[in-house]
Protein backbone atom coordinates (compact mmCIF):
# COMPACT_ATOMS: atom_id res chain seq x y z
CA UNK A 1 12.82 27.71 2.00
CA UNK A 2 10.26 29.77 0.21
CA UNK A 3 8.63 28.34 -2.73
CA UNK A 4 8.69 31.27 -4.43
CA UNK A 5 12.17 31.68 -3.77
CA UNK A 6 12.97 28.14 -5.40
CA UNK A 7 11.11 28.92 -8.05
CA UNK A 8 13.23 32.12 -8.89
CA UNK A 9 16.57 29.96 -9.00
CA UNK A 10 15.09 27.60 -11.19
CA UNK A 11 14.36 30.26 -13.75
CA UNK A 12 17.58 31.34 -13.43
CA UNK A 13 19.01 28.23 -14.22
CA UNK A 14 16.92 27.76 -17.32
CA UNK A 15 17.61 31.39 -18.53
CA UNK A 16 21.28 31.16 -18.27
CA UNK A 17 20.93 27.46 -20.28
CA UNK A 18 18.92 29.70 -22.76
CA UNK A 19 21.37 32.33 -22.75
CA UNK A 20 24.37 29.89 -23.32
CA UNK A 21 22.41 28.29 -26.53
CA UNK A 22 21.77 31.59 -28.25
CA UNK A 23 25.57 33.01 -27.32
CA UNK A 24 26.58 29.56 -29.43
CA UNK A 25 23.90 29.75 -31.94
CA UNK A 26 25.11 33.62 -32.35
CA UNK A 27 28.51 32.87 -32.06
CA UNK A 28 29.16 35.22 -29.14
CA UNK A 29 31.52 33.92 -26.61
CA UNK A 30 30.06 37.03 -23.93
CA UNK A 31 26.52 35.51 -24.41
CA UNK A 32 27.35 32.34 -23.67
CA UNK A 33 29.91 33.42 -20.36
CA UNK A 34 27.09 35.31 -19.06
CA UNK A 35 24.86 32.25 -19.84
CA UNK A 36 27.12 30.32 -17.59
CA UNK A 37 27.61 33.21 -14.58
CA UNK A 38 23.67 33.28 -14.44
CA UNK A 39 23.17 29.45 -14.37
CA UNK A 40 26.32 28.70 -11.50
CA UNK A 41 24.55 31.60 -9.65
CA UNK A 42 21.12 29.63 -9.90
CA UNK A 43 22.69 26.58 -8.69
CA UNK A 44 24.53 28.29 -6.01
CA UNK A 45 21.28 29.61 -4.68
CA UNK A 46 19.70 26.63 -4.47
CA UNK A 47 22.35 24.89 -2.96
CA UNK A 48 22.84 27.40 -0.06
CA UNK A 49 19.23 26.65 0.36
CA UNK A 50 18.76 23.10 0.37
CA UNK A 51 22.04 23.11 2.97
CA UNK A 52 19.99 25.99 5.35
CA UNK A 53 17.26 23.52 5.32
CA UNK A 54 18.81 20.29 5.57
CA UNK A 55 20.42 21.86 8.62
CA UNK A 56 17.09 22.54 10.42
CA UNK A 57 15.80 19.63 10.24
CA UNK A 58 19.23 18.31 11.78
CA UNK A 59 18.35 20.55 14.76
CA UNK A 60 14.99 19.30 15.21
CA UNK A 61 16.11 15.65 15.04
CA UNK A 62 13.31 15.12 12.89
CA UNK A 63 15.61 14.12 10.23
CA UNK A 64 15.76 10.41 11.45
């Protein structure tokens, strides 16, 4: 997994926690749905890649 890559998805994450404070602070359901879309899609992407990777070091037996 790239590092840049990682780092991406953890922006993500943080800017859909940012964008779920100021929907509630603004008192804008939409805000704070999108707030949530963008954060799941963070943690999606991060788990797809932690799985990708956790399944080549499987094949390399190197995981013992």
């Amino acid at each position: 997994m790239k590092k840049s890559r990682m780092t991406y998805l953890f922006i993500l994450i943080l800017l859909g926690a940012f964008l779920f404070v100021a929907g509630e602070l603004d008192d804008s359901p939409g805000l704070q749905l999108l707030g949530v879309f963008v954060a799941i899609a963070g943690i999606v992407g991060l788990a797809k890649d932690n799985k990708k990777l956790l399944n080549r070091f499987k094949r390399n037996k190197d995981f013992d």
